[in-house]
N, C-alpha and C. Protein backbone atom coordinates (compact mmCIF):
# COMPACT_ATOMS: atom_id res chain seq x y z
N UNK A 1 100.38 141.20 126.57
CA UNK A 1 99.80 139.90 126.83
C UNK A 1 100.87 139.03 127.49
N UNK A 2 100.55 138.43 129.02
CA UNK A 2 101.38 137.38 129.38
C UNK A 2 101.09 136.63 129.21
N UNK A 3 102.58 135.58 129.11
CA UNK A 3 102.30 134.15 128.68
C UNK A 3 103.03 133.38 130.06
N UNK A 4 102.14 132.41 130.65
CA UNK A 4 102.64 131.54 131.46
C UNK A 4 102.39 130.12 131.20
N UNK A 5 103.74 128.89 130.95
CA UNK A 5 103.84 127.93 130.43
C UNK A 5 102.97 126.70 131.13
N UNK A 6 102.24 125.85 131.12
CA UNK A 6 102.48 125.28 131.93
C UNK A 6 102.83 123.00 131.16
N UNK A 7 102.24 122.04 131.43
CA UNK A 7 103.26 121.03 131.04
C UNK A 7 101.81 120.65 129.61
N UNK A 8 102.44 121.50 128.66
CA UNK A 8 101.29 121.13 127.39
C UNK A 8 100.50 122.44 127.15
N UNK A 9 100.18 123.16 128.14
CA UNK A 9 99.11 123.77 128.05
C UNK A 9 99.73 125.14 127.96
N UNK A 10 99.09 126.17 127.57
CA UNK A 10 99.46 127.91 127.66
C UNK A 10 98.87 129.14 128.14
N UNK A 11 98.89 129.63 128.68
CA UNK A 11 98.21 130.32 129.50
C UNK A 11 98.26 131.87 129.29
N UNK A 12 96.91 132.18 128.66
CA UNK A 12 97.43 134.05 127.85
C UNK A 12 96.91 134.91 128.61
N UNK A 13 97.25 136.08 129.21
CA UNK A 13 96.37 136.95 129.88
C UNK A 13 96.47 138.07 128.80
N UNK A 14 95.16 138.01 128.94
CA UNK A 14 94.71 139.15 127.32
C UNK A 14 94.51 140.79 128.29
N UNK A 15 94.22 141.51 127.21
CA UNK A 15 93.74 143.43 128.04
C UNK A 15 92.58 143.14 128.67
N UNK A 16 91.76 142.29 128.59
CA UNK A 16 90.47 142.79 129.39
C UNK A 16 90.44 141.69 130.55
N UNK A 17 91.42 141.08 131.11
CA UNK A 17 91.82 140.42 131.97
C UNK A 17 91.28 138.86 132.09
N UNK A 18 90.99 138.40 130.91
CA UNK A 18 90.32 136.99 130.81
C UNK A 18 91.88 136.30 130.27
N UNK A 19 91.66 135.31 130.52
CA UNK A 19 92.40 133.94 130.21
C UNK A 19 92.20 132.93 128.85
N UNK A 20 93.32 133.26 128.09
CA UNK A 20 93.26 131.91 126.83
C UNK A 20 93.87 130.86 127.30
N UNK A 21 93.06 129.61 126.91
CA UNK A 21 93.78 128.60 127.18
C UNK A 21 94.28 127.91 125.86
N UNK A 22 95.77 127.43 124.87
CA UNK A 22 95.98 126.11 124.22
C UNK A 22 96.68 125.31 124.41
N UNK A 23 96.43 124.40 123.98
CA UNK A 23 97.12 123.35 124.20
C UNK A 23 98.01 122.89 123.42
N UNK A 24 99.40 122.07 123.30
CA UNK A 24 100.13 121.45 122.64
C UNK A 24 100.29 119.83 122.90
N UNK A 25 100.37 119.41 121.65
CA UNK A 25 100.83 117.85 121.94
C UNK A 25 100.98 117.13 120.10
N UNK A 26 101.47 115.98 120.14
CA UNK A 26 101.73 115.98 119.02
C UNK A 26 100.42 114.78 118.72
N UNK A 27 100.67 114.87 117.17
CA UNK A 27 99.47 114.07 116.63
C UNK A 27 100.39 112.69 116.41
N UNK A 28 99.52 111.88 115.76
CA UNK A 28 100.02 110.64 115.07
C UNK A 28 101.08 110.56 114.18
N UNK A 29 101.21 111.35 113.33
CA UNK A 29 102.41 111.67 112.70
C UNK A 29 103.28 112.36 112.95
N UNK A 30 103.36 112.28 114.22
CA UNK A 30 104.65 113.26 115.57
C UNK A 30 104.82 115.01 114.79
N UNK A 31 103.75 115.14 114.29
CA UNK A 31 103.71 116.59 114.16
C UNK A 31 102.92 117.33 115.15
N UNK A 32 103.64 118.79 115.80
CA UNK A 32 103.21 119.53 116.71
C UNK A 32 101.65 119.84 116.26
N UNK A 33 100.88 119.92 117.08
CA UNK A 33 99.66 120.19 117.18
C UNK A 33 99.20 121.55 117.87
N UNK A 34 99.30 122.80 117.86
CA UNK A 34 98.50 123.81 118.81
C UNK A 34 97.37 124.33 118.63
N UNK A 35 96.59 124.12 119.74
CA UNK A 35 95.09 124.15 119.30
C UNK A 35 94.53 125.00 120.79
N UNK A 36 93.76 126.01 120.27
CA UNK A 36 93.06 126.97 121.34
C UNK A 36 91.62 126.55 121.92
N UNK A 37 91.69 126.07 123.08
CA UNK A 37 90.36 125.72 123.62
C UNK A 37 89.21 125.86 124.02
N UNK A 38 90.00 127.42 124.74
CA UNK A 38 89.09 128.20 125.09
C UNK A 38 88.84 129.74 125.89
N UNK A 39 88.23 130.20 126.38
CA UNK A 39 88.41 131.33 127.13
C UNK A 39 87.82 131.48 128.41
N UNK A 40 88.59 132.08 129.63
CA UNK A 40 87.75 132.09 131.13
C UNK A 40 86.51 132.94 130.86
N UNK A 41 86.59 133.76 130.35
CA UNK A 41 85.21 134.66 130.30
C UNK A 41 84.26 134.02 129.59
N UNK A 42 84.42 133.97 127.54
CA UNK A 42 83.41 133.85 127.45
C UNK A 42 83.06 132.05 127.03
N UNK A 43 84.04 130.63 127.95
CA UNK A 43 84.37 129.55 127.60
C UNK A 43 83.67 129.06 129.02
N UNK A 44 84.31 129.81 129.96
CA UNK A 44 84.61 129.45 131.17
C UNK A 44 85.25 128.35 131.44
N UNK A 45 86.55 128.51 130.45
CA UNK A 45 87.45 127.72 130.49
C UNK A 45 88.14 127.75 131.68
N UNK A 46 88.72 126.77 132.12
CA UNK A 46 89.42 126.35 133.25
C UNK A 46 91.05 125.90 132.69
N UNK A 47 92.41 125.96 133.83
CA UNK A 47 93.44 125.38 133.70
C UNK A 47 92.84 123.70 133.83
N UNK A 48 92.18 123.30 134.55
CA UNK A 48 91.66 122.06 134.79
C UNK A 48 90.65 121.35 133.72
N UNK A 49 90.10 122.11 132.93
CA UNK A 49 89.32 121.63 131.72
C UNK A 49 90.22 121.74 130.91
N UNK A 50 91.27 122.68 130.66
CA UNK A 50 91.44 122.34 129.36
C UNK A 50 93.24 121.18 129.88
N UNK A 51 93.74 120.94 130.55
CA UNK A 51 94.17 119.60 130.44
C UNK A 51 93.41 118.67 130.56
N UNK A 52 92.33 118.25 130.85
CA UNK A 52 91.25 117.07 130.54
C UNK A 52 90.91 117.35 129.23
N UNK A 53 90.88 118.12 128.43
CA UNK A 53 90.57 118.17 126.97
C UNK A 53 92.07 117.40 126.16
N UNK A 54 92.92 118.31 127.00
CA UNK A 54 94.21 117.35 126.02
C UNK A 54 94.72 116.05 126.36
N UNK A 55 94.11 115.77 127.76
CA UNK A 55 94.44 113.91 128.20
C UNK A 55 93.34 113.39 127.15
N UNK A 56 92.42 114.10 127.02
CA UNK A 56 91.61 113.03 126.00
C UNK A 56 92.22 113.38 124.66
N UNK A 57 92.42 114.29 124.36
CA UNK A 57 93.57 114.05 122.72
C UNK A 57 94.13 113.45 122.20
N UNK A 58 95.24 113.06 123.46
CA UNK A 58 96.30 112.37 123.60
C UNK A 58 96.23 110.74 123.48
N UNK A 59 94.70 111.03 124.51
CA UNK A 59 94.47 108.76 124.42
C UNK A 59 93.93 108.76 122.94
N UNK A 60 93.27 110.15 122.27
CA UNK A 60 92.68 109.34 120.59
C UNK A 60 93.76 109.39 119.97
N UNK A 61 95.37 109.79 120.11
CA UNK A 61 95.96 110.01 119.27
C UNK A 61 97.34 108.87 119.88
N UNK A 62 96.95 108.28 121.00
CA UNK A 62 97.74 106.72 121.53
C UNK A 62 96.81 105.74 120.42
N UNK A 63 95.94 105.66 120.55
CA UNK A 63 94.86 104.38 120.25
C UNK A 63 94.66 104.89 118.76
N UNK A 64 94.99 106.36 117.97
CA UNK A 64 95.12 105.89 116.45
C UNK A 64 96.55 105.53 116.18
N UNK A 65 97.56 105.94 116.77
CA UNK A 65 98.88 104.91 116.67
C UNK A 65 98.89 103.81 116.99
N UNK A 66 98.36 103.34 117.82
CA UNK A 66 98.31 101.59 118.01
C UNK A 66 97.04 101.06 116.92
N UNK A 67 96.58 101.63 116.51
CA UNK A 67 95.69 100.81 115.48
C UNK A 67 96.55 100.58 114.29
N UNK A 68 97.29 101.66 113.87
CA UNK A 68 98.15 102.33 112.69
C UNK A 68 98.92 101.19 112.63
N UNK A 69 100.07 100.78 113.69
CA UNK A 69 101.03 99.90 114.30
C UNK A 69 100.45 98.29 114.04
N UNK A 70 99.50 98.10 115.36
CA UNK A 70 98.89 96.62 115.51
C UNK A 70 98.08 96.20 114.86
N UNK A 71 97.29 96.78 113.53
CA UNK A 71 96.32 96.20 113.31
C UNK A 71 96.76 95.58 112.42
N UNK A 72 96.40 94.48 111.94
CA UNK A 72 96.63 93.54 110.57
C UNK A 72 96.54 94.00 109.55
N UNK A 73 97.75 94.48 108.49
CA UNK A 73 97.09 95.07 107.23
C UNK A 73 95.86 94.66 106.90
N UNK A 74 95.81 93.45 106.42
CA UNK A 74 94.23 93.50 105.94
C UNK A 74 92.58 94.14 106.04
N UNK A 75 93.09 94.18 107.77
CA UNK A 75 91.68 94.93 108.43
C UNK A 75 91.94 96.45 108.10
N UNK A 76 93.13 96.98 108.45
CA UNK A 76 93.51 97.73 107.99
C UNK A 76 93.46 98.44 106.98
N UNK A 77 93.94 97.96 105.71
CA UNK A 77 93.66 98.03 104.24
C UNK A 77 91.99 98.54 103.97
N UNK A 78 91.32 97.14 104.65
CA UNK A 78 89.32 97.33 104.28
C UNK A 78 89.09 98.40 105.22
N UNK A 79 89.63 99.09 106.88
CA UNK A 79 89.06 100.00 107.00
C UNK A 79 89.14 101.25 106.36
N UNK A 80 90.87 101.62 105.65
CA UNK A 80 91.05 103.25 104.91
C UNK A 80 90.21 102.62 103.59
N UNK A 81 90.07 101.47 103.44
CA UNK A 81 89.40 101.13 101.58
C UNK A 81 87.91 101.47 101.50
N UNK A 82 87.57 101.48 102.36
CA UNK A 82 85.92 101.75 102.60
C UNK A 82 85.58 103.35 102.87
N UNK A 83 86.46 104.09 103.11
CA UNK A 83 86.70 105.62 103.39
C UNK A 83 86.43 105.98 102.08
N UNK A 84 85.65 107.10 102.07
CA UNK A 84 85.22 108.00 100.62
C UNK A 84 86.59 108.53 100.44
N UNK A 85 86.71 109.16 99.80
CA UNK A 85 87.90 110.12 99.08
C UNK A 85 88.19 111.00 100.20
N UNK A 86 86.40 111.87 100.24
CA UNK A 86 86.78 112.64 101.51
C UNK A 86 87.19 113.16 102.57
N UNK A 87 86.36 111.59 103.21
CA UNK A 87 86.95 110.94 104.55
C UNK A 87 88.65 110.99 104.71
N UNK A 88 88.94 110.46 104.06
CA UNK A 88 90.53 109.74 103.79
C UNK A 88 91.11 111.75 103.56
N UNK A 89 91.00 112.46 102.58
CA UNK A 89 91.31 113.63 102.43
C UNK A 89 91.30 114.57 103.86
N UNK A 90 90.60 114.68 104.82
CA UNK A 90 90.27 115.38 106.14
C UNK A 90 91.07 114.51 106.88
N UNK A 91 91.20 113.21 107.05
CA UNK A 91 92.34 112.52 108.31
C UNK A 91 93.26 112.67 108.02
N UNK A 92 93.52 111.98 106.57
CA UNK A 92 94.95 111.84 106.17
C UNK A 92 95.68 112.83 105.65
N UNK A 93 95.06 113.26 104.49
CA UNK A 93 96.05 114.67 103.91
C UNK A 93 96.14 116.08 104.42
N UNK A 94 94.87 116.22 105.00
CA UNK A 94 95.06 117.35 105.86
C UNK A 94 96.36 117.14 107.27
N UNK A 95 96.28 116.41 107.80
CA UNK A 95 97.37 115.92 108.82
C UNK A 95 98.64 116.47 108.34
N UNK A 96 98.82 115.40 107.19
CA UNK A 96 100.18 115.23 106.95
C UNK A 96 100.64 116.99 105.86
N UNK A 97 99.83 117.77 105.30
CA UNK A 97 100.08 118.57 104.44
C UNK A 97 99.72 119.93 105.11
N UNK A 98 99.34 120.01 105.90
CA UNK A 98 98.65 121.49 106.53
C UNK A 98 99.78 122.43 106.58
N UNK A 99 100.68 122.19 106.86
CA UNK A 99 102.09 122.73 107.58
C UNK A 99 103.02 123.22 106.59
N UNK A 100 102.16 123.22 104.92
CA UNK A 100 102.77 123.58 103.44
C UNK A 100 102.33 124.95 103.22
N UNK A 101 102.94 125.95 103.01
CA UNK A 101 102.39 127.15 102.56
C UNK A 101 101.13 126.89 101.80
N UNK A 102 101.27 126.18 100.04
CA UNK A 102 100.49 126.11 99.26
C UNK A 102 99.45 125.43 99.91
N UNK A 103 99.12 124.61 100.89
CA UNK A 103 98.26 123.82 101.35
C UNK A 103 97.22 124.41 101.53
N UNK A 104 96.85 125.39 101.89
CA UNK A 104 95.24 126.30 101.60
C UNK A 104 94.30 126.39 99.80
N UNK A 105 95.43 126.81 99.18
CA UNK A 105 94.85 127.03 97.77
C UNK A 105 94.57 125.42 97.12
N UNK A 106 95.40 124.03 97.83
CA UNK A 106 95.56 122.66 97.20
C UNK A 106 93.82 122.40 98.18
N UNK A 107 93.67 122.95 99.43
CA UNK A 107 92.46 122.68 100.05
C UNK A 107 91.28 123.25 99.70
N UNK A 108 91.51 124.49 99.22
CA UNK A 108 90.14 124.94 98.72
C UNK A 108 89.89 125.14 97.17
N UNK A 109 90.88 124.47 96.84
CA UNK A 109 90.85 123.82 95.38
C UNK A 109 90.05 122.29 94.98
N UNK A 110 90.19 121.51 96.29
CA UNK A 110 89.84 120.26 96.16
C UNK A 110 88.80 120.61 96.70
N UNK A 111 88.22 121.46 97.83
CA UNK A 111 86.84 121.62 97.78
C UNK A 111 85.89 122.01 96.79
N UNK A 112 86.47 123.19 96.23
CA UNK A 112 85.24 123.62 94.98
C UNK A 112 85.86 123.09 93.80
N UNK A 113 86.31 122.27 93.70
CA UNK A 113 86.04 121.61 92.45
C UNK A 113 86.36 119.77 92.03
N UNK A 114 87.21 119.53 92.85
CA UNK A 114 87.64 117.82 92.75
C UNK A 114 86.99 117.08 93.85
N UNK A 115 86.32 117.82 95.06
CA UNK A 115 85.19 117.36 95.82
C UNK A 115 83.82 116.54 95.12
N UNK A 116 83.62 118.07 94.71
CA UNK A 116 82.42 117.91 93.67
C UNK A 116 82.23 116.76 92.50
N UNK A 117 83.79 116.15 92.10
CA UNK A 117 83.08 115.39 91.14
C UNK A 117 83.67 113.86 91.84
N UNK A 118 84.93 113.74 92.41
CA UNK A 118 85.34 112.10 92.98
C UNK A 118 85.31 112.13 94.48
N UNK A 119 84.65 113.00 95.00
CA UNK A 119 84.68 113.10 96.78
C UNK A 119 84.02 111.59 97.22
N UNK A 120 82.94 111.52 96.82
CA UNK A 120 82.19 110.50 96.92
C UNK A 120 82.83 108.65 96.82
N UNK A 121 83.89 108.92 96.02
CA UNK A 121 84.50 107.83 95.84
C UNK A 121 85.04 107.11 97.08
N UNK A 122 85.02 105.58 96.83
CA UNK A 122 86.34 104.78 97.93
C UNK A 122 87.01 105.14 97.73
N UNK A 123 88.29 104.88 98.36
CA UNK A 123 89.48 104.55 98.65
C UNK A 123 89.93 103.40 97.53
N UNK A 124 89.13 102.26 98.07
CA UNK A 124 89.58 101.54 97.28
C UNK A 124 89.11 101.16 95.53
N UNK A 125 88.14 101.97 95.49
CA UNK A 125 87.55 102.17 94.08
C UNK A 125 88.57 102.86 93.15
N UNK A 126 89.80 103.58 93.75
CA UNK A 126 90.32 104.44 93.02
C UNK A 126 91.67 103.80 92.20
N UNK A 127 91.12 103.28 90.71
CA UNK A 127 91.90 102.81 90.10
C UNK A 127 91.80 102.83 88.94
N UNK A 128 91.96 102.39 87.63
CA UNK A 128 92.39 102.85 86.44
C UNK A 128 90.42 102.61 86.01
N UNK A 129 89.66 101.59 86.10
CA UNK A 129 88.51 101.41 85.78
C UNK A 129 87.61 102.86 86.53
N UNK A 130 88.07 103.40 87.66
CA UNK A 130 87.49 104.71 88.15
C UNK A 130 87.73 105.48 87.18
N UNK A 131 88.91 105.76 86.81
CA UNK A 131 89.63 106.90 85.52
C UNK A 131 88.74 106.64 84.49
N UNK A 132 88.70 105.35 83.50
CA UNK A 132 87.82 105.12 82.50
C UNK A 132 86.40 105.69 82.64
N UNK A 133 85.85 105.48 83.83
CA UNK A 133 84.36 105.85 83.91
C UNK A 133 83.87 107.66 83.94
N UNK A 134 85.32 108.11 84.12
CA UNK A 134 85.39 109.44 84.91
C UNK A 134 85.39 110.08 83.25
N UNK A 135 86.03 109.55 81.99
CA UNK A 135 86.41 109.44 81.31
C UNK A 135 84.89 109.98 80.24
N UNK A 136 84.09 108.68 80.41
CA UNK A 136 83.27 108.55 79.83
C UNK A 136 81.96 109.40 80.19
N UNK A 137 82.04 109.51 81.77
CA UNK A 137 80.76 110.44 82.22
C UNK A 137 81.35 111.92 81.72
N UNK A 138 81.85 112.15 81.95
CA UNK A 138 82.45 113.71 81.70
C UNK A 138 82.52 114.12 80.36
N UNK A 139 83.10 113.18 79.70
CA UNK A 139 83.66 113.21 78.11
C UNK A 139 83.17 114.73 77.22
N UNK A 140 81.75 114.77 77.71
CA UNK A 140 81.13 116.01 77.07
C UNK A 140 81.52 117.26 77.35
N UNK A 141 81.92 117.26 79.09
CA UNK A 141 81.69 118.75 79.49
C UNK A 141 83.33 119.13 80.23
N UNK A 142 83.92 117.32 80.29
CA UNK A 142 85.80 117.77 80.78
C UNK A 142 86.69 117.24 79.67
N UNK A 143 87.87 117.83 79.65
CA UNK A 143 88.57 116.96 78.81
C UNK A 143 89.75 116.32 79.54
N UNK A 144 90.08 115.04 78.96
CA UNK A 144 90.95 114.00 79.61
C UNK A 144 91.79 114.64 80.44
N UNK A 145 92.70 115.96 79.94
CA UNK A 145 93.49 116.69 81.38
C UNK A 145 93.26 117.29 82.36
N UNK A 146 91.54 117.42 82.36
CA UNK A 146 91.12 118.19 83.38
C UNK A 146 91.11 116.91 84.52
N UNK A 147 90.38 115.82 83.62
CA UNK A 147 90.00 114.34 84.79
C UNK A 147 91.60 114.18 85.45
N UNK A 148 92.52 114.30 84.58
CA UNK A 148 94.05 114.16 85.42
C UNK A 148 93.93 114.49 86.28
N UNK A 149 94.08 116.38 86.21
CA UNK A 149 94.24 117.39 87.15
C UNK A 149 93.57 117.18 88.55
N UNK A 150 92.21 116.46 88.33
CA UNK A 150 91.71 116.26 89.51
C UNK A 150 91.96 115.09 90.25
N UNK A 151 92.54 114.03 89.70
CA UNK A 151 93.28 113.22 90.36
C UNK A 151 94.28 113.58 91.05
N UNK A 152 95.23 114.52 90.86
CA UNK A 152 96.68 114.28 91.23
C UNK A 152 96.34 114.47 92.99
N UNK A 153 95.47 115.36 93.77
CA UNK A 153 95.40 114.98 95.14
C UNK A 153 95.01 113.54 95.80
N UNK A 154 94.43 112.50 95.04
CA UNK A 154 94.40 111.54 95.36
C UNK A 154 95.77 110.74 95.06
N UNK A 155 96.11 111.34 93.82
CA UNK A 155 97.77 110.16 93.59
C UNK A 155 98.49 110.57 94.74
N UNK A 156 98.53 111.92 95.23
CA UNK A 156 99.06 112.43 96.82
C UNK A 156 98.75 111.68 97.86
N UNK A 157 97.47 111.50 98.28
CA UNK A 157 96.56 110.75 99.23
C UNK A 157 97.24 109.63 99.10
N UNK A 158 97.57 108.65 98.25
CA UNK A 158 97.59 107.60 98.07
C UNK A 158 99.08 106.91 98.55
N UNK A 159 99.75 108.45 97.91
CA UNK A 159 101.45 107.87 98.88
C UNK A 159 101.32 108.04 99.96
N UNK A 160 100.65 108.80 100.68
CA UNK A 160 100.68 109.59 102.23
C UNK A 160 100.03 107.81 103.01
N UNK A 161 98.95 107.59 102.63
CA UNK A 161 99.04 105.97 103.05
C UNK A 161 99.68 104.86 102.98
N UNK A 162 100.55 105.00 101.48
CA UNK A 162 101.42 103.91 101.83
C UNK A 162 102.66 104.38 102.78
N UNK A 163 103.10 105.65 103.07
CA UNK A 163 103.79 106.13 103.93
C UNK A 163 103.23 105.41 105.31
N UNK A 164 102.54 105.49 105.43
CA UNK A 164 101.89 105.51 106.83
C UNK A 164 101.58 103.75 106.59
N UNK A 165 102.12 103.01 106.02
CA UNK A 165 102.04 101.72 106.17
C UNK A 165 100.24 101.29 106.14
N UNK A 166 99.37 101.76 105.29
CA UNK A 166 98.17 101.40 105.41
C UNK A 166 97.97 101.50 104.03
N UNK A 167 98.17 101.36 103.30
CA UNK A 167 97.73 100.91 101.86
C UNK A 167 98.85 100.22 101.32
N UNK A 168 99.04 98.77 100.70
CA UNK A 168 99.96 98.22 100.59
C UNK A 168 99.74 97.92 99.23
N UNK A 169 98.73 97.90 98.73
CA UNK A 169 98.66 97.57 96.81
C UNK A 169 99.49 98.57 96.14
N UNK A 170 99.59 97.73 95.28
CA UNK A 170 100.31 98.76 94.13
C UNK A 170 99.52 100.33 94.04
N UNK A 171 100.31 100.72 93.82
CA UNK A 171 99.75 102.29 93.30
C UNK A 171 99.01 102.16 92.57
N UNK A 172 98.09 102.69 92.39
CA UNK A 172 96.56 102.44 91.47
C UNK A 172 96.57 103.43 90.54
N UNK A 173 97.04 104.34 90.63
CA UNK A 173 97.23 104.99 89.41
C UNK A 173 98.20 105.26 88.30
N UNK A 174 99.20 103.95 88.66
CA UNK A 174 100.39 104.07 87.58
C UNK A 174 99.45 103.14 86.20
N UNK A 175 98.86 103.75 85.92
CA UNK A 175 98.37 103.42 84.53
C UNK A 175 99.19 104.36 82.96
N UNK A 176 98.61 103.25 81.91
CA UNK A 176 99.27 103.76 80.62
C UNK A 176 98.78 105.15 80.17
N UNK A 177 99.34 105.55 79.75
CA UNK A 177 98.45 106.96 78.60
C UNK A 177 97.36 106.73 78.06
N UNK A 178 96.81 107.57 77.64
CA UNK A 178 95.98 107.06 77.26
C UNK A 178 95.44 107.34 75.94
N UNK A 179 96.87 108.07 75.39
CA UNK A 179 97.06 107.92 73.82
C UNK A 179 97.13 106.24 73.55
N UNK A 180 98.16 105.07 74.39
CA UNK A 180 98.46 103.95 73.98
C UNK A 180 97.33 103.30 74.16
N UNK A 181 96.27 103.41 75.38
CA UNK A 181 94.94 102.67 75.39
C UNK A 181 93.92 102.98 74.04
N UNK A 182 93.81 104.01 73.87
CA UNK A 182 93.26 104.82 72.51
C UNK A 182 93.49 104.06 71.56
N UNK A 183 94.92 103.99 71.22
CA UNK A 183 95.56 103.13 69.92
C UNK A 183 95.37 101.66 70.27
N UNK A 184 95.19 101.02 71.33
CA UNK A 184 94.92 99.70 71.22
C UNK A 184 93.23 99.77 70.94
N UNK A 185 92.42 100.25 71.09
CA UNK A 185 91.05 100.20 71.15
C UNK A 185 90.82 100.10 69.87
N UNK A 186 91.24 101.30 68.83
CA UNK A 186 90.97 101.45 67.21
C UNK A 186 91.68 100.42 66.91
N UNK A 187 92.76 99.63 67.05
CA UNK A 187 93.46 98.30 66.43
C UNK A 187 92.31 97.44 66.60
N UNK A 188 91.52 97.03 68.01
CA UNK A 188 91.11 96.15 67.95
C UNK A 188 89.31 96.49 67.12
């Protein structure tokens, strides 16, 4: 198989004499990106389509850095705060975590099973009164370390945004034990 370079793009000549095209460029979080576009045979991919595929990459991945950059925390803040769990999980943590060995088994871990029960959630819903409720619906069929366990990709999620300068509240999940909440409840 030859490989001929050209400025972003790669050019494969396979055995049955068709053409791969991918592309490189970096994302928002200046991590390399290579992504396969397509094929002359069965794509009818072009050298000319697939750099028009990566000039348009490139402007969504100018214009999500300048939003990242210029926008006013606040607007900011209410647009990742309004993001389900999900949402926020596929932009953000996938981005920033893909490039981890373990990152497959942490992904299809949070699909079949921490999807299923807080996927649905905000962003900004996710705070100690979320935990309590998670607490109480479950109570029957999870026990308090399982509700942990399924948090800890969001306590992840949650630095990866304040990294990225878009979540500026306190950490929402530095809450007490909940042996000490327990013991204040029976006092009172």
């Amino acid at each position: 198989m030859e490989k001929t370079k050209y400025s972003g793009i790669m050019e494969y000549k396979k055995k049955d004499d068709s053409i791969s095209y991918t592309i490189n460029y970096y994302n928002e979080f200046r991590k390399k990106v290579t992504k396969t576009v397509g094929n002359s045979k069965k794509n009818k991919m072009t050298l000319s389509k697939a750099n028009k595929i990566r000039t348009n990459l490139l402007a969504e991945v100018k214009n999500r850095v300048k939003l990242i950059k210029n926008s006013s925390l606040k607007r900011t803040e209410y647009e990742v705060g309004e993001m389900t769990l999900d949402e926020c999980f596929e932009k953000y943590y996938v981005e920033a975590k893909c490039n981890l060995k373990s990152f497959n088994s942490t992904k299809n871990q949070y699909y079949s099973q921490t999807s299923k029960i807080i996927g649905d959630i905000k962003i900004k819903d996710l705070d100690t009164n979320t935990k309590n409720k998670l607490y109480t619906e479950y109570k029957d069929t999870l026990k308090p370390v399982t509700i942990d366990h399924y948090l800890t990709t969001p306590k992840a999620l949650i630095n990866i945004l304040r990294e990225l300068d878009l979540y500026h509240k306190n950490n929402p999940f530095k809450y007490k034990k909940i042996l000490n909440r327990n013991k204040k409840t029976t006092e009172e």
